[in-house]
C-alpha atoms as a PDB file:
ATOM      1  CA  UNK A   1      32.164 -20.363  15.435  1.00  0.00           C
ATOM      2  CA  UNK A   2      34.702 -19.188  17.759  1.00  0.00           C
ATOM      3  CA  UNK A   3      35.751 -16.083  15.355  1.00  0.00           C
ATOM      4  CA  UNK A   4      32.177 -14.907  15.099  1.00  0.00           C
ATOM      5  CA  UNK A   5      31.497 -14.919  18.579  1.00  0.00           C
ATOM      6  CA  UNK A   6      34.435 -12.791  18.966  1.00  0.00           C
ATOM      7  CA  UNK A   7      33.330 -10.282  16.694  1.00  0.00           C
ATOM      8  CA  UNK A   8      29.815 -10.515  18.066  1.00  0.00           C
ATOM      9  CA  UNK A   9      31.157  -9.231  21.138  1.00  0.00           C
ATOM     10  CA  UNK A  10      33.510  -6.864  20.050  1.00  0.00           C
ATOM     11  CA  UNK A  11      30.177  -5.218  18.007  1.00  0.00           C
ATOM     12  CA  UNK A  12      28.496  -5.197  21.681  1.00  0.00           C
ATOM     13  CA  UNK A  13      31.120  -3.771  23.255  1.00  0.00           C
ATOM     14  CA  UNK A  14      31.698  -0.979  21.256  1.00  0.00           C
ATOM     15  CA  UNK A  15      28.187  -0.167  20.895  1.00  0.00           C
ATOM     16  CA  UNK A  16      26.932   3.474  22.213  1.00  0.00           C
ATOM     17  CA  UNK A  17      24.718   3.167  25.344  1.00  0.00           C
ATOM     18  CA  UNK A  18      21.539   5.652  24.886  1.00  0.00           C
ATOM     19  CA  UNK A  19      22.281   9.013  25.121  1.00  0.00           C
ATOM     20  CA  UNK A  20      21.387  11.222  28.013  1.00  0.00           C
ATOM     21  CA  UNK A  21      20.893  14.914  28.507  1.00  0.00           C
ATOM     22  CA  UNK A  22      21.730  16.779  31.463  1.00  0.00           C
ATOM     23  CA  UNK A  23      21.072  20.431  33.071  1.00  0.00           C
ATOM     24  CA  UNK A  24      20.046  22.895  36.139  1.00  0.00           C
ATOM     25  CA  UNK A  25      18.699  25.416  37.301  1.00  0.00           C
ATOM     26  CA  UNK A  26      19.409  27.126  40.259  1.00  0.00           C
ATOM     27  CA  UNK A  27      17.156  29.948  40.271  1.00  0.00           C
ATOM     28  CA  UNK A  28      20.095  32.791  39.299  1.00  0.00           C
ATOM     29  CA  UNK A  29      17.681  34.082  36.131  1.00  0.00           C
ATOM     30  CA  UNK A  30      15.394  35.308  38.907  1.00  0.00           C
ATOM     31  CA  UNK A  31      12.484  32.833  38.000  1.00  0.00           C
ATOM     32  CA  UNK A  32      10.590  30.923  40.084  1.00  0.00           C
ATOM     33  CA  UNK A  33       8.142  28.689  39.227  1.00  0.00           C
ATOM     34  CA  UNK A  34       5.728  27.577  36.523  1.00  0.00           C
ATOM     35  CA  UNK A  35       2.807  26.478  38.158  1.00  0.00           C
ATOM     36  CA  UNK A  36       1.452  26.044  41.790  1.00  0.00           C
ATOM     37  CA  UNK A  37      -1.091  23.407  42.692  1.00  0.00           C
ATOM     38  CA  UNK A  38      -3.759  24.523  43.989  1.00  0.00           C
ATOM     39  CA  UNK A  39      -3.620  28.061  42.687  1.00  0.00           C
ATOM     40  CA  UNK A  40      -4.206  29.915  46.162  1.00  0.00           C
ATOM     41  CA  UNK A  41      -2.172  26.866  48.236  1.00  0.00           C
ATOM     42  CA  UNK A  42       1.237  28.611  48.441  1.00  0.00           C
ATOM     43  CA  UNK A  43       3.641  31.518  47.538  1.00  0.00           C
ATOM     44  CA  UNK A  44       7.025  31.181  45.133  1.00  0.00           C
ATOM     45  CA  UNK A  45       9.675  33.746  45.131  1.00  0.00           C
ATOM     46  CA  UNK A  46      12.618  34.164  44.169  1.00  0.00           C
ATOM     47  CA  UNK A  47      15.237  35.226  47.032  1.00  0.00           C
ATOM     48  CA  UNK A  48      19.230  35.855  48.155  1.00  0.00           C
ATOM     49  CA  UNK A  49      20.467  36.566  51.326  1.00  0.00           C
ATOM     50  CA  UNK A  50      19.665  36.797  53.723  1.00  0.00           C
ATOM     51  CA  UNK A  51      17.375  34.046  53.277  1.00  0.00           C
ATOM     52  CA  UNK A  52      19.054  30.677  52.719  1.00  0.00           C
ATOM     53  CA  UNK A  53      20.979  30.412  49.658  1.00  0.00           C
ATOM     54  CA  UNK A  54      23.192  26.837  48.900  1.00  0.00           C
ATOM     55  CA  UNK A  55      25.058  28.162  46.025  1.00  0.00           C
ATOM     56  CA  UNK A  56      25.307  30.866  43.713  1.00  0.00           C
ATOM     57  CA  UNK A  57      22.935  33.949  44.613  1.00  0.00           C
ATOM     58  CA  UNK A  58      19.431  33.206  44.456  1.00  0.00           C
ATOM     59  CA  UNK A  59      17.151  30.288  45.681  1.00  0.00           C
ATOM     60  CA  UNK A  60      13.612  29.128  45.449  1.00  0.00           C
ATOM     61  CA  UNK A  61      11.500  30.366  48.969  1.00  0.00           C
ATOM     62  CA  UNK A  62       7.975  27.996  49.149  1.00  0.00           C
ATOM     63  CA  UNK A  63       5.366  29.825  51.382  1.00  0.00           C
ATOM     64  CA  UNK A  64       2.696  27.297  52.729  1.00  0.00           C
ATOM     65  CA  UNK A  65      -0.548  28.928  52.424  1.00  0.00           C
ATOM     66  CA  UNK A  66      -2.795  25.530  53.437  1.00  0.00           C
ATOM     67  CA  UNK A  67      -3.909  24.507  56.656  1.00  0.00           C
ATOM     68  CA  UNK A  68      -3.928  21.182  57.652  1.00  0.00           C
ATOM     69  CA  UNK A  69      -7.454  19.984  56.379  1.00  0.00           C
ATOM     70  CA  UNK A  70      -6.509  21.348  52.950  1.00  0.00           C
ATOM     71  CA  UNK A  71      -4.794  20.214  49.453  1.00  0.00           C
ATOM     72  CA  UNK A  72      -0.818  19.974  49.617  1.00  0.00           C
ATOM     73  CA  UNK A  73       0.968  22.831  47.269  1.00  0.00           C
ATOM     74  CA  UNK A  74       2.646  21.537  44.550  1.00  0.00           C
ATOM     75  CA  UNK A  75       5.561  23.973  43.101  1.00  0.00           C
ATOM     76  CA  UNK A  76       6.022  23.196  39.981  1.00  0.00           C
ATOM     77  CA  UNK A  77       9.427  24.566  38.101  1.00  0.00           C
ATOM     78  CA  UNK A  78      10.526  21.354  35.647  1.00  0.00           C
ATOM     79  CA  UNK A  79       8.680  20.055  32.465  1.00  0.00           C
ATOM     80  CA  UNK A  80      10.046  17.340  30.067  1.00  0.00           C
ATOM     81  CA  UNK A  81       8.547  16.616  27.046  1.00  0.00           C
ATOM     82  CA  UNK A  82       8.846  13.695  24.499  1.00  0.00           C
ATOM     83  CA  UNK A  83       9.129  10.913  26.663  1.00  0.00           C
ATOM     84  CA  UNK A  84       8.288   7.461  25.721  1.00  0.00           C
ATOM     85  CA  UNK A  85       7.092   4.162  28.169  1.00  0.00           C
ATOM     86  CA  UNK A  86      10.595   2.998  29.953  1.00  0.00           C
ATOM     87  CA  UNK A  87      12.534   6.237  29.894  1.00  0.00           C
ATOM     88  CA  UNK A  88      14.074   7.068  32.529  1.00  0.00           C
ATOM     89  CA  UNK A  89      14.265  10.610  34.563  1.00  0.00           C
ATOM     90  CA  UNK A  90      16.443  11.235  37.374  1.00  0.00           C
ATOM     91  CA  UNK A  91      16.686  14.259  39.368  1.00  0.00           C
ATOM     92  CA  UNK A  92      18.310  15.517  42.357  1.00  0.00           C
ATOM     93  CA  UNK A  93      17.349  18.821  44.576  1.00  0.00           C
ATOM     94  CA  UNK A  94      18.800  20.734  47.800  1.00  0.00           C
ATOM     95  CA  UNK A  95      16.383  21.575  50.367  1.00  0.00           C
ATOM     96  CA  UNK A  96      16.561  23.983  53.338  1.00  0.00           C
ATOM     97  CA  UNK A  97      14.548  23.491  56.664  1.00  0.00           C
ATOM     98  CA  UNK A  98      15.630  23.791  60.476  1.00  0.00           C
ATOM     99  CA  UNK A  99      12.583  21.838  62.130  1.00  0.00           C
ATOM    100  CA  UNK A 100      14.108  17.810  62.764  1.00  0.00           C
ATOM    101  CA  UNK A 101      11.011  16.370  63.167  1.00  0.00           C
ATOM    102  CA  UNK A 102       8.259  18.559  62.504  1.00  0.00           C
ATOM    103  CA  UNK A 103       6.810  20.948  59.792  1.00  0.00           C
ATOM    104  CA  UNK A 104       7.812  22.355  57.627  1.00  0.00           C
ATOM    105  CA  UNK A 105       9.270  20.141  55.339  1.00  0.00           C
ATOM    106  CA  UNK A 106       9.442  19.240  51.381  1.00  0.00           C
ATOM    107  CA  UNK A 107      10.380  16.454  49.345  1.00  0.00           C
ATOM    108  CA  UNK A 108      10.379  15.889  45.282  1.00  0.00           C
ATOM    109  CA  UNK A 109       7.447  14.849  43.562  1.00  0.00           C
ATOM    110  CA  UNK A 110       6.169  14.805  40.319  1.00  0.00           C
ATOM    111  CA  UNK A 111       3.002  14.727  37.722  1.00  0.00           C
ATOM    112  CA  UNK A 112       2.514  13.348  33.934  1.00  0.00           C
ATOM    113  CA  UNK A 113       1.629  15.544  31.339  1.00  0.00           C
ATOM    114  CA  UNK A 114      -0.533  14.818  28.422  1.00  0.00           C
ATOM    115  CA  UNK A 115       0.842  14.564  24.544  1.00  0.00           C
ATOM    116  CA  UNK A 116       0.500  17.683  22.737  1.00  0.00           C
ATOM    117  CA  UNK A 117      -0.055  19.784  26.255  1.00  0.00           C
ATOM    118  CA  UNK A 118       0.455  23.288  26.659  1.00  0.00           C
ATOM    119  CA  UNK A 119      -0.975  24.608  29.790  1.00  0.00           C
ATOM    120  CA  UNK A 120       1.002  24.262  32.909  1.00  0.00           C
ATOM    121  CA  UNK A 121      -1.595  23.119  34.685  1.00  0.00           C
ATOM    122  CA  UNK A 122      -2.383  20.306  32.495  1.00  0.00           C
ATOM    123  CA  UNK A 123      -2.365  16.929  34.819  1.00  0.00           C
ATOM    124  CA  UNK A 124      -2.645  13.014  33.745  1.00  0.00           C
ATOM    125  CA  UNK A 125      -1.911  11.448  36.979  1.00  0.00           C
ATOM    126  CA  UNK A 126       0.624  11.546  39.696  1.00  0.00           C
ATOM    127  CA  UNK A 127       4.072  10.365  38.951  1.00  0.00           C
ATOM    128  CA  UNK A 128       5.157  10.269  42.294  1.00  0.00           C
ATOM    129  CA  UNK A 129       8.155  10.895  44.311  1.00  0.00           C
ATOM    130  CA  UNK A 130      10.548  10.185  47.169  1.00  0.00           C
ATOM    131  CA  UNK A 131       9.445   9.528  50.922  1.00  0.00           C
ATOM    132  CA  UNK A 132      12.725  11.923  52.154  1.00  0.00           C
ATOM    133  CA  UNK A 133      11.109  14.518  54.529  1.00  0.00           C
ATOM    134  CA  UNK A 134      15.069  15.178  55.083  1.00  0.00           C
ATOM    135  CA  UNK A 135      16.340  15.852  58.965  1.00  0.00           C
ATOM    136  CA  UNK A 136      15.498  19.370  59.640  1.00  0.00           C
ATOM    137  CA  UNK A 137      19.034  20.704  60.188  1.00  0.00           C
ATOM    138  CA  UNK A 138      19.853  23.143  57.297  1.00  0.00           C
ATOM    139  CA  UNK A 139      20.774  22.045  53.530  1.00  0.00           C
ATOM    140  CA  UNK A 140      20.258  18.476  52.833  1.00  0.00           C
ATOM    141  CA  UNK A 141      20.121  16.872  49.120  1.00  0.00           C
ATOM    142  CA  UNK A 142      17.421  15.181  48.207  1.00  0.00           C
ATOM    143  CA  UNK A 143      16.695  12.858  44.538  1.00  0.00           C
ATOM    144  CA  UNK A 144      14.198  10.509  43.016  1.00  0.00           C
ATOM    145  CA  UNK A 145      14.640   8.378  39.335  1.00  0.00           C
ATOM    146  CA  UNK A 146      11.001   7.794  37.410  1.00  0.00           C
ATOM    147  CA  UNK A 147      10.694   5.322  35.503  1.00  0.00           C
ATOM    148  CA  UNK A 148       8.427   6.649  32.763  1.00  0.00           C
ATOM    149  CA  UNK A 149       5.041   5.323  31.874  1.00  0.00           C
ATOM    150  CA  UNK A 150       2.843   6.557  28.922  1.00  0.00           C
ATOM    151  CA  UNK A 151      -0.315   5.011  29.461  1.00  0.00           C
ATOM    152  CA  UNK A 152      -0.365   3.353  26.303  1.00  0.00           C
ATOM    153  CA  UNK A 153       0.858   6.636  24.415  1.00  0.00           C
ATOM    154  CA  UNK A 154      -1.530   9.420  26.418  1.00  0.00           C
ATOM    155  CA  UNK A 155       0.926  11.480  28.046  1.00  0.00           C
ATOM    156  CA  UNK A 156       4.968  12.254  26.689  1.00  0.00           C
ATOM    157  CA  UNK A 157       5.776  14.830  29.922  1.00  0.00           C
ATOM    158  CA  UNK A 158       7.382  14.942  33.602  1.00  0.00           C
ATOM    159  CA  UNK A 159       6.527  17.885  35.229  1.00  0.00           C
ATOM    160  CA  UNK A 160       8.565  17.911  38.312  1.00  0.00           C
ATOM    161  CA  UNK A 161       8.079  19.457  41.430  1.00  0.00           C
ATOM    162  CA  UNK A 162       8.701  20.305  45.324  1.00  0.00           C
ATOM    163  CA  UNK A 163       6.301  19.665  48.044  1.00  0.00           C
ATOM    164  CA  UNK A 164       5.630  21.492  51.399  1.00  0.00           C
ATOM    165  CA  UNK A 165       4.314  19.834  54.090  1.00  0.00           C
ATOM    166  CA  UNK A 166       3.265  22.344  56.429  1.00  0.00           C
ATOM    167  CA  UNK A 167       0.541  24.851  57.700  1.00  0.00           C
ATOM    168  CA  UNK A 168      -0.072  27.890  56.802  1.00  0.00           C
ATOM    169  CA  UNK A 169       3.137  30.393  56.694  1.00  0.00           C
ATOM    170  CA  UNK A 170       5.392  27.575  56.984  1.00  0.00           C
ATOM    171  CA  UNK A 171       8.694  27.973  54.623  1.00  0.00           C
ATOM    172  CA  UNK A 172      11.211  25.725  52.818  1.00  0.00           C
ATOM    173  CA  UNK A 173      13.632  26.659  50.414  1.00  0.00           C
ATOM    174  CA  UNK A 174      15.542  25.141  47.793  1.00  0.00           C
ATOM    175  CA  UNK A 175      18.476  25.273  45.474  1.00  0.00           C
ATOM    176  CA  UNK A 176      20.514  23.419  43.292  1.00  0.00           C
ATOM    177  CA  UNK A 177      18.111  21.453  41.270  1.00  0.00           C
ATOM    178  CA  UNK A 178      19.886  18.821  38.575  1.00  0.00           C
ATOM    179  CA  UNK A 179      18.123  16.194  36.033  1.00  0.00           C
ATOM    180  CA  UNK A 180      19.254  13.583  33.736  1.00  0.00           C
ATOM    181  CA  UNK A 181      16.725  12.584  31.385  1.00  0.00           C
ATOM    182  CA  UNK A 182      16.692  10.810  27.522  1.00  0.00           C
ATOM    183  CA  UNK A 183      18.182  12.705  24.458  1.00  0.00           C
ATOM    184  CA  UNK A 184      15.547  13.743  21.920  1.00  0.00           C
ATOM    185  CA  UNK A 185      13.686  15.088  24.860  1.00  0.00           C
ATOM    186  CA  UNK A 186      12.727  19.098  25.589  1.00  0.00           C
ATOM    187  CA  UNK A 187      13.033  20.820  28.486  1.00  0.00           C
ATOM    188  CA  UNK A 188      11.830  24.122  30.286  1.00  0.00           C
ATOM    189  CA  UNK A 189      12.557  25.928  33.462  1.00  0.00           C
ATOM    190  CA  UNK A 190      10.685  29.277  34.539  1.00  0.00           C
ATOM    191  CA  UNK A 191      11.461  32.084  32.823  1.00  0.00           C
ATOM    192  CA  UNK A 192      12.302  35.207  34.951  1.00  0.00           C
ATOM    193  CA  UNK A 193       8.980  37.187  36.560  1.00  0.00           C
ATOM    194  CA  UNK A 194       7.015  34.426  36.656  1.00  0.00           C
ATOM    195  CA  UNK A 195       3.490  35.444  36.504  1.00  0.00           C
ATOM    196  CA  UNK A 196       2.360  32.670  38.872  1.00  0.00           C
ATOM    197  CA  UNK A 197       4.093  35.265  41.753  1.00  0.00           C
ATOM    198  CA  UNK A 198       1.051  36.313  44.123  1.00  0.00           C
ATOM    199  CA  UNK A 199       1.282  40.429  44.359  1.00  0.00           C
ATOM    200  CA  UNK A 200      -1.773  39.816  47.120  1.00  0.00           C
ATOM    201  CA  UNK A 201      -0.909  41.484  50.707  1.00  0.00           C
ATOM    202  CA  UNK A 202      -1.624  38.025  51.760  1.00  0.00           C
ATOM    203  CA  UNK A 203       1.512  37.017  49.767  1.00  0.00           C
ATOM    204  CA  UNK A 204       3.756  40.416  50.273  1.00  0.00           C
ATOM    205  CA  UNK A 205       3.571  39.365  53.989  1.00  0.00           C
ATOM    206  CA  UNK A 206       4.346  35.905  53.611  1.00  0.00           C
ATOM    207  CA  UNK A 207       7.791  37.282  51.895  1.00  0.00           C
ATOM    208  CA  UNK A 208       9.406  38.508  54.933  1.00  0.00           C
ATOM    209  CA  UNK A 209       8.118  36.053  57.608  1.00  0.00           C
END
């Protein structure tokens, strides 16, 4: 009895765990994002210096087109497909602000996607996020982990996003985004000239403010 439990837990032991996938983005292909809830809520571009950049040469600038009575923009740039009740997504972002207190600020949030979905837009319920509002002194990294649910087998995607909370003209940036997430699973980050990117006057102003 002793022998087999020996082998039983030499079996366990070397046993692979589940495999995970990992990658970023970081902006550098010049993309920005894939969808913005609501449609006319905010501005995405894609920037360098001199506006804040945390690595590399390009970050993600969020324009807060909202006033206070009115929906909260959603940036979307982060869709994951094939996931099944349980899995588990975690994801971790860099954020610029320099407002301790007070808006502007962003945190990570995200929305499930239903099976078969194609359209960026496509929404089956809020997945959530973190409560970080971060302190309002520069670059600060911020991260959630989801725990996915399916809703008995209606939705397979994570569509991930940032969050401003701010009024109108407000700005946050952000950089550095990195997700771990199941094997099997597929991926996609904005391509570069997003056509979500507002051409407006409205939105050439908010660029340089």
């Amino acid at each position: 009895m002793n022998r087999l439990f020996a082998i039983a837990l030499v079996f366990l032991l070397v046993t692979p765990a589940f495999a995970v996938q990992y990658a970023s983005y970081g902006w550098e292909n010049g993309g920005t994002v894939l969808t913005i809830y609501a449609a006319d809520a905010g501005y995405a571009y894609n920037v360098g210096a001199p506006d804040p950049v945390y690595s590399g040469d390009a970050s993600l600038k969020c324009v807060d087109n909202t006033d206070p009575l009115r929906a909260t923009p959603d940036f979307y740039f982060c869709w994951i497909k094939g996931l099944v009740e349980g899995d588990v997504v975690s994801a971790t972002l860099w954020r610029y602000d320099t407002t301790p207190g007070g808006s502007p600020s962003g945190r990570i949030w995200a929305k499930y996607t239903d099976v078969g979905a194609t359209d960026y837009d496509n929404y089956s319920g809020s997945a959530s996020g973190n409560s970080d509002y971060g302190p309002g002194t520069g670059w600060d990294q911020t991260g959630h982990t989801w725990t996915f649910w399916s809703d008995s087998g209606a939705h397979d995607g994570l569509m991930i996003s940032v969050r401003t909370y701010s009024n109108a003209g407000d700005t946050v940036w952000f950089d550095d985004f990195e997700v771990e997430f199941p094997d099997g699973c597929t991926i996609e980050f904005p391509e570069p000239s997003s056509p979500v990117e507002d051409s407006s006057w409205a939105g050439i102003k908010a660029l340089y403010r």
